[in-house]
C-alpha atoms as a PDB file:
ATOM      1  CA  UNK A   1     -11.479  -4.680  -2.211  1.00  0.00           C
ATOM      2  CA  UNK A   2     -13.141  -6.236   0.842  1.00  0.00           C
ATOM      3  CA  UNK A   3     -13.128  -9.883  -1.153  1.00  0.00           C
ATOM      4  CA  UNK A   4      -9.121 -10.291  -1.309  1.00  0.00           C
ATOM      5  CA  UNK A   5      -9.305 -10.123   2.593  1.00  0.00           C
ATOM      6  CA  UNK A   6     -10.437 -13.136   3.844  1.00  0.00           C
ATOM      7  CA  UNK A   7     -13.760 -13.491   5.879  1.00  0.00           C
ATOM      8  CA  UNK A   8     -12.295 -14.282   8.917  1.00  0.00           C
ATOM      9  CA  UNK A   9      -9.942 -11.452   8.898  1.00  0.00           C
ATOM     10  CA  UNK A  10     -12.854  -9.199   8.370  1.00  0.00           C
ATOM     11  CA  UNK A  11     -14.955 -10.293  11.623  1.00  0.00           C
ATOM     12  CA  UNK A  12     -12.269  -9.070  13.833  1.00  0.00           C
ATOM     13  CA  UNK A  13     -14.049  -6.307  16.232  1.00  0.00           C
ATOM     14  CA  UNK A  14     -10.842  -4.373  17.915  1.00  0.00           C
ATOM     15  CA  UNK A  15      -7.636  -3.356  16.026  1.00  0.00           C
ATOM     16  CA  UNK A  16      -5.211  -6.395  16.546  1.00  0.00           C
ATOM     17  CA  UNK A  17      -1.322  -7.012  16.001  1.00  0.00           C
ATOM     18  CA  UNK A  18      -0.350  -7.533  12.437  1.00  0.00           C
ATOM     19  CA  UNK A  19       3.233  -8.541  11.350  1.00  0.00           C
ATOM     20  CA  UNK A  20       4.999  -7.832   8.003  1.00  0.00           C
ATOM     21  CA  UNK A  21       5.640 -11.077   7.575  1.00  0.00           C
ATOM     22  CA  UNK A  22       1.839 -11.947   7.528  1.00  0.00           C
ATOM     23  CA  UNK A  23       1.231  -9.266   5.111  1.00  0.00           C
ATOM     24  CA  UNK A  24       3.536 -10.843   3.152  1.00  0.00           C
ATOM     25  CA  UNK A  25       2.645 -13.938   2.894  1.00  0.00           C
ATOM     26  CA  UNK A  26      -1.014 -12.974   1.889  1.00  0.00           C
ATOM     27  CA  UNK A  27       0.057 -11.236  -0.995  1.00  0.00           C
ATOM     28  CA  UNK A  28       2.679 -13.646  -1.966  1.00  0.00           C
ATOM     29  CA  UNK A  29      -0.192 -16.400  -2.021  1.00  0.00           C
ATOM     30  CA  UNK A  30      -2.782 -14.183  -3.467  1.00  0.00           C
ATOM     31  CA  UNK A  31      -0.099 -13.153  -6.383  1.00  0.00           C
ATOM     32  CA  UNK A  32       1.852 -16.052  -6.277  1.00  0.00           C
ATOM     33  CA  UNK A  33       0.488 -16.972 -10.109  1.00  0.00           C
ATOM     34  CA  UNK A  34       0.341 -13.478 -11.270  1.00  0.00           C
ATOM     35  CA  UNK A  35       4.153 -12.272  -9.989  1.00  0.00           C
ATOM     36  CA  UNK A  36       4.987 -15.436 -12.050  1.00  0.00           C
ATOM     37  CA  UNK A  37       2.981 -14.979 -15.045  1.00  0.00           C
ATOM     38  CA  UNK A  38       4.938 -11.379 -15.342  1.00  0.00           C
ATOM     39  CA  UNK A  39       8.152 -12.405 -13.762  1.00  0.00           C
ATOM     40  CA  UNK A  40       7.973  -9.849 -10.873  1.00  0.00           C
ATOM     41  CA  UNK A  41       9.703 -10.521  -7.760  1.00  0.00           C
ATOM     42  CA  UNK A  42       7.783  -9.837  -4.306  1.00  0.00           C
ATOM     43  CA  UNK A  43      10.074  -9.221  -1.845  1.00  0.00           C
ATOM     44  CA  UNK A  44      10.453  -8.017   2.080  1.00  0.00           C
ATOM     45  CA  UNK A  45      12.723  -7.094   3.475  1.00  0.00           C
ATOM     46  CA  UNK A  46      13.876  -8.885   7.014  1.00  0.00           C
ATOM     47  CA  UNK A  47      12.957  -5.414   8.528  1.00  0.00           C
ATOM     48  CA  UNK A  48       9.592  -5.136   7.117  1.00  0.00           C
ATOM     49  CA  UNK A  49       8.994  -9.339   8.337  1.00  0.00           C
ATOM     50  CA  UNK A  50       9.823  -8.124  12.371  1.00  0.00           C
ATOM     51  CA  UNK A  51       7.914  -4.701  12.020  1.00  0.00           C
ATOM     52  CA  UNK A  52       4.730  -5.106  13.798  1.00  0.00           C
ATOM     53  CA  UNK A  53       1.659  -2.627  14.082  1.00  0.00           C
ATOM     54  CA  UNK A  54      -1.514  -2.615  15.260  1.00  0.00           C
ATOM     55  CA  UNK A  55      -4.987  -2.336  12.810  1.00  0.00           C
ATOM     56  CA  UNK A  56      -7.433  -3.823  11.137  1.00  0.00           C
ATOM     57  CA  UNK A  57      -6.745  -6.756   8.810  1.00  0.00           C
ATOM     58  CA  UNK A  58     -10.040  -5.192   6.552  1.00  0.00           C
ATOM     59  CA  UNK A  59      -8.264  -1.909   6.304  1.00  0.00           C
ATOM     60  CA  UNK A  60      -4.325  -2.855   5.662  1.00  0.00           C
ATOM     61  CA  UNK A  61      -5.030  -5.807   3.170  1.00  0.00           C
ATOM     62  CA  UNK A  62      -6.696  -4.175   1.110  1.00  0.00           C
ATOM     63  CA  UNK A  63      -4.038  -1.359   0.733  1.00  0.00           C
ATOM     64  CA  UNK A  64      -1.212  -3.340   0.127  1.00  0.00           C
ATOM     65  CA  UNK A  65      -3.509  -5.279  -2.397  1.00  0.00           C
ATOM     66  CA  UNK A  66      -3.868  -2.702  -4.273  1.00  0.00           C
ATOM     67  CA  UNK A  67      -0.331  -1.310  -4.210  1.00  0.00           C
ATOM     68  CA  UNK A  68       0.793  -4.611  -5.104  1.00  0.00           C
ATOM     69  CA  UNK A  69      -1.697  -5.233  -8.450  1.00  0.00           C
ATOM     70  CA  UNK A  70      -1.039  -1.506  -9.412  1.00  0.00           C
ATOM     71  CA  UNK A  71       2.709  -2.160  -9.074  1.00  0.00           C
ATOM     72  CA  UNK A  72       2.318  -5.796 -10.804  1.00  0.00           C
ATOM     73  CA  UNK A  73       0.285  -3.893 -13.783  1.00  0.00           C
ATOM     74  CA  UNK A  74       2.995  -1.417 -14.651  1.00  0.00           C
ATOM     75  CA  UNK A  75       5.889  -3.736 -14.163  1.00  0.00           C
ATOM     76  CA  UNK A  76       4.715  -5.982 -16.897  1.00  0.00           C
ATOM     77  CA  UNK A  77       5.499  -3.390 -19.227  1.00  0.00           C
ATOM     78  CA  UNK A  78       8.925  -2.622 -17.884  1.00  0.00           C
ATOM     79  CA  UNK A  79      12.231  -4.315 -18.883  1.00  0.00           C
ATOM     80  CA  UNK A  80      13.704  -6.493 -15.987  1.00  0.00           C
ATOM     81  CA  UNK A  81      14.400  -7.019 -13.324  1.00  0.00           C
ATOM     82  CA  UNK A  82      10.937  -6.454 -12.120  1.00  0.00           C
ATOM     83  CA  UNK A  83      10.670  -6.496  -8.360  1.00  0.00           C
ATOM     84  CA  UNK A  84       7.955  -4.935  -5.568  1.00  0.00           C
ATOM     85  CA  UNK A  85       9.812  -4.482  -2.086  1.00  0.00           C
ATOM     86  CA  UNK A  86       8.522  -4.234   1.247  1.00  0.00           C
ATOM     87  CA  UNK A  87      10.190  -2.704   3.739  1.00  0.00           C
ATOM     88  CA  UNK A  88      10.082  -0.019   7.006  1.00  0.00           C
ATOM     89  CA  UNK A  89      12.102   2.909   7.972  1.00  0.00           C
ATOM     90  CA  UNK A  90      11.304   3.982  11.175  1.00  0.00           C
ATOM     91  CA  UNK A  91       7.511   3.811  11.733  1.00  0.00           C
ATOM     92  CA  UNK A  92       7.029   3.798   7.894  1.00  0.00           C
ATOM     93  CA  UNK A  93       6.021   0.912   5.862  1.00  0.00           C
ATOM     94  CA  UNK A  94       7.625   1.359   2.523  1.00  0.00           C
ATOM     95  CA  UNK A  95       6.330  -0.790  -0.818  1.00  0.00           C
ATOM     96  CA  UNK A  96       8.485   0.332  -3.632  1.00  0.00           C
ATOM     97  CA  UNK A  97       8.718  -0.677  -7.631  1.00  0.00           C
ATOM     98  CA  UNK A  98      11.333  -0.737 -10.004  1.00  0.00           C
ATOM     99  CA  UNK A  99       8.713   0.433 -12.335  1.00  0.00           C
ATOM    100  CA  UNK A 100       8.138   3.440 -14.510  1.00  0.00           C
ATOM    101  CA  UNK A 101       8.268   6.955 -12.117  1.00  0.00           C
ATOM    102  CA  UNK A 102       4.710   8.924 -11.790  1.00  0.00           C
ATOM    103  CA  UNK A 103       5.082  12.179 -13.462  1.00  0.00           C
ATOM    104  CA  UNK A 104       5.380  15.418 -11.343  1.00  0.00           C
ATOM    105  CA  UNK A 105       1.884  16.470 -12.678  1.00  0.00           C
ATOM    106  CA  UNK A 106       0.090  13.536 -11.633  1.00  0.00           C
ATOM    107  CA  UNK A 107       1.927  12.931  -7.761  1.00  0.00           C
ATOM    108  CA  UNK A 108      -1.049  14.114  -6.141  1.00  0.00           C
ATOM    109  CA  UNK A 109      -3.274  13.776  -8.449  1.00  0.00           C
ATOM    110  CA  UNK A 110      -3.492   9.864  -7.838  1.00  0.00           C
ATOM    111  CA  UNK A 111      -5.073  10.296  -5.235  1.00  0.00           C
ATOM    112  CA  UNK A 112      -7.876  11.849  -6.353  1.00  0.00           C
ATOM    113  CA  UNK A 113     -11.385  10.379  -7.045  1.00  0.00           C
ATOM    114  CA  UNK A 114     -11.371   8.810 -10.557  1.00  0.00           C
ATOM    115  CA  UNK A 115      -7.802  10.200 -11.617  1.00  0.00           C
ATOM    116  CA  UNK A 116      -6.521   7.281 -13.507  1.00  0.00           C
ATOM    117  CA  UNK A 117      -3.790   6.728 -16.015  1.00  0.00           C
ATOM    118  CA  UNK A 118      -4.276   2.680 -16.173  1.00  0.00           C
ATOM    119  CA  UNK A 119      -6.311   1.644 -19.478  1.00  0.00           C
ATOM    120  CA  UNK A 120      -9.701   0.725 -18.015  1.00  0.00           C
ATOM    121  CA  UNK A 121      -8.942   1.910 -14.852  1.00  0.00           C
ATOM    122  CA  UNK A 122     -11.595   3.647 -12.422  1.00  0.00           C
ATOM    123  CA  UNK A 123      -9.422   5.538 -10.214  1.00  0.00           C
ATOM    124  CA  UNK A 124     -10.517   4.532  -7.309  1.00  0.00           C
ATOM    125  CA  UNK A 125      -7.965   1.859  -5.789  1.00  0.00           C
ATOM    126  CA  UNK A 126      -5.324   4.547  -4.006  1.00  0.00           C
ATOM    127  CA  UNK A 127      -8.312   7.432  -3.372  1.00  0.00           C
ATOM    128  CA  UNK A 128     -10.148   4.676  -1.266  1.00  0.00           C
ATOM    129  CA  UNK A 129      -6.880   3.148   0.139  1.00  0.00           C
ATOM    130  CA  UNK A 130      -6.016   6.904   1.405  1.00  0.00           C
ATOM    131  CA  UNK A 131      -9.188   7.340   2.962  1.00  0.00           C
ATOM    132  CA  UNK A 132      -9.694   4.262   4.660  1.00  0.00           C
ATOM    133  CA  UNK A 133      -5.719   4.694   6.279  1.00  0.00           C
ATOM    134  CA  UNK A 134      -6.474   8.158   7.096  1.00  0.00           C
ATOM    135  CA  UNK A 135      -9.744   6.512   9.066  1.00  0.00           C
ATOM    136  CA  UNK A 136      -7.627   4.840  10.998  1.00  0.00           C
ATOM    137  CA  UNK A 137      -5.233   7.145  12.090  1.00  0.00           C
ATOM    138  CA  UNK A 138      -2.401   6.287   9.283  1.00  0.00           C
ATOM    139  CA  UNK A 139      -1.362   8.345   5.749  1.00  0.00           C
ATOM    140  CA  UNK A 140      -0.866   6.768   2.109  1.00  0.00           C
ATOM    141  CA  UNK A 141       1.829   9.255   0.439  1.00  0.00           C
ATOM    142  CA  UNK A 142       4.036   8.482  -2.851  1.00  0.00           C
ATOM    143  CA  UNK A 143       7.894   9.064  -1.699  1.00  0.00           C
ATOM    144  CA  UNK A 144      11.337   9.087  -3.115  1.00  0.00           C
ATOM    145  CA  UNK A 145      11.848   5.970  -4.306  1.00  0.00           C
ATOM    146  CA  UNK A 146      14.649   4.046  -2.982  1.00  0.00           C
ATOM    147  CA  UNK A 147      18.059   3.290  -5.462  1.00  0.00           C
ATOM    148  CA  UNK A 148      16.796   1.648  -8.478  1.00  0.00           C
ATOM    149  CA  UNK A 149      13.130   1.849  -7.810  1.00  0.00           C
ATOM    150  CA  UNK A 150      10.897   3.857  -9.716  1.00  0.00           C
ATOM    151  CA  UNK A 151       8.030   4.200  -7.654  1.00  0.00           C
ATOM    152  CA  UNK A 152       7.293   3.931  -3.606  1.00  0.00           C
ATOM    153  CA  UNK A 153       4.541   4.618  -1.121  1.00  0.00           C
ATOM    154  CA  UNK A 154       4.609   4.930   2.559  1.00  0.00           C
ATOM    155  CA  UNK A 155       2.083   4.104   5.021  1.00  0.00           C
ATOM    156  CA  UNK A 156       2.654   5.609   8.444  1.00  0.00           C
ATOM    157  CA  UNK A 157       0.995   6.548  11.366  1.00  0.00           C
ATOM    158  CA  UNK A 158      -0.274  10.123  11.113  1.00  0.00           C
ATOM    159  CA  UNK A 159       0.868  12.655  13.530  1.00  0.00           C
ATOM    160  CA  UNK A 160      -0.980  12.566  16.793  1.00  0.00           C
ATOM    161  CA  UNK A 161      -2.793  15.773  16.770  1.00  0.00           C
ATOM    162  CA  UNK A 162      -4.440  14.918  13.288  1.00  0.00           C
ATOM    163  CA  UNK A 163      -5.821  11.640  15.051  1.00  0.00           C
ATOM    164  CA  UNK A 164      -7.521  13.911  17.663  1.00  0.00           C
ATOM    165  CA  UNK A 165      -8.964  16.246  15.451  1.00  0.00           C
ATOM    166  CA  UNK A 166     -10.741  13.791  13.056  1.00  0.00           C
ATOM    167  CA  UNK A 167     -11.739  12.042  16.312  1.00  0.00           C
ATOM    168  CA  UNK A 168     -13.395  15.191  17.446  1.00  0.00           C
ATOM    169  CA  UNK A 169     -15.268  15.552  13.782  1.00  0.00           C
ATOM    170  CA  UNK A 170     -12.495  18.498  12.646  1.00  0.00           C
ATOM    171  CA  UNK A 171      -9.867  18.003  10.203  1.00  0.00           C
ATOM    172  CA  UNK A 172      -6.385  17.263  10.982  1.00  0.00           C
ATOM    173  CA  UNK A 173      -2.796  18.468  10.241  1.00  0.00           C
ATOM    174  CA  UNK A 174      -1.090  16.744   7.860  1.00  0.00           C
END
């Protein structure tokens, strides 16, 4: 995961001020061939380009990475049109499909450590993605999926009382 962020944005020291539309325009040019090759649209919404939040460019990247290529991999396979949309409601980011729903048996089970349904797959991509948020004082949950979207995801910050637990070395609420 750590290679599709670029080196610079991995030196950075403190938590700094990231902006939708920079997230989007890394993964447009990172998929920019790929979203072609399988005729999916990337899009954000003018809400999601404004929203602004503070992190790590080594932890988010990588997250919306792999939403993205997960997203991109079952899209191919679904009739069109085939679009991945980024936007925010309130203080949560919101990447949505209009690819096949997850079954109810496997919702949280995606998250688990090697729980893949992808051919070849590892099942590692949304386990790590969870953990590394949750490090950093955000969640990774599957939601209802927005009007003609099959899938969506949510990053948001996690309530304050979970960040002071796991700061403190005990669990938090969730």
């Amino acid at each position: 995961m750590t290679l599709f962020t670029p080196l610079q944005r991995r030196l950075y020291r403190k938590p700094i001020r990231l902006t939708g539309a920079e997230v989007f325009k890394f993964l447009n040019d990172l998929f920019e061939e790929r979203l072609t090759r399988h005729a999916v649209a990337l899009e954000a919404t003018p809400r999601f380009k404004r929203y602004g939040f503070t992190g790590f460019p080594s932890t988010f990247y990588p997250v919306f990475v792999n939403l993205v290529d997960n997203g991109v991999f079952w899209l191919r396979q679904s009739a069109k049109p085939r679009t991945i949309r980024l936007d925010v409601d309130g203080d949560r980011m919101v990447i949505a499909n209009s690819g096949p729903p997850i079954a109810a048996r496997d919702r949280e089970a995606i998250f688990e450590l090697g729980f893949t349904r992808k051919p070849g797959g590892r099942g590692l991509g949304l386990h790590i993605s969870r953990e590394v948020l949750r490090k950093e004082g955000y969640s990774l949950d599957l939601v209802e999926p927005p009007a003609s979207f099959g899938v969506a995801f949510q990053i948001q910050p996690a309530p304050e009382e979970g960040i002071e637990s796991r700061r403190k070395g005990r669990s938090g609420t969730r």
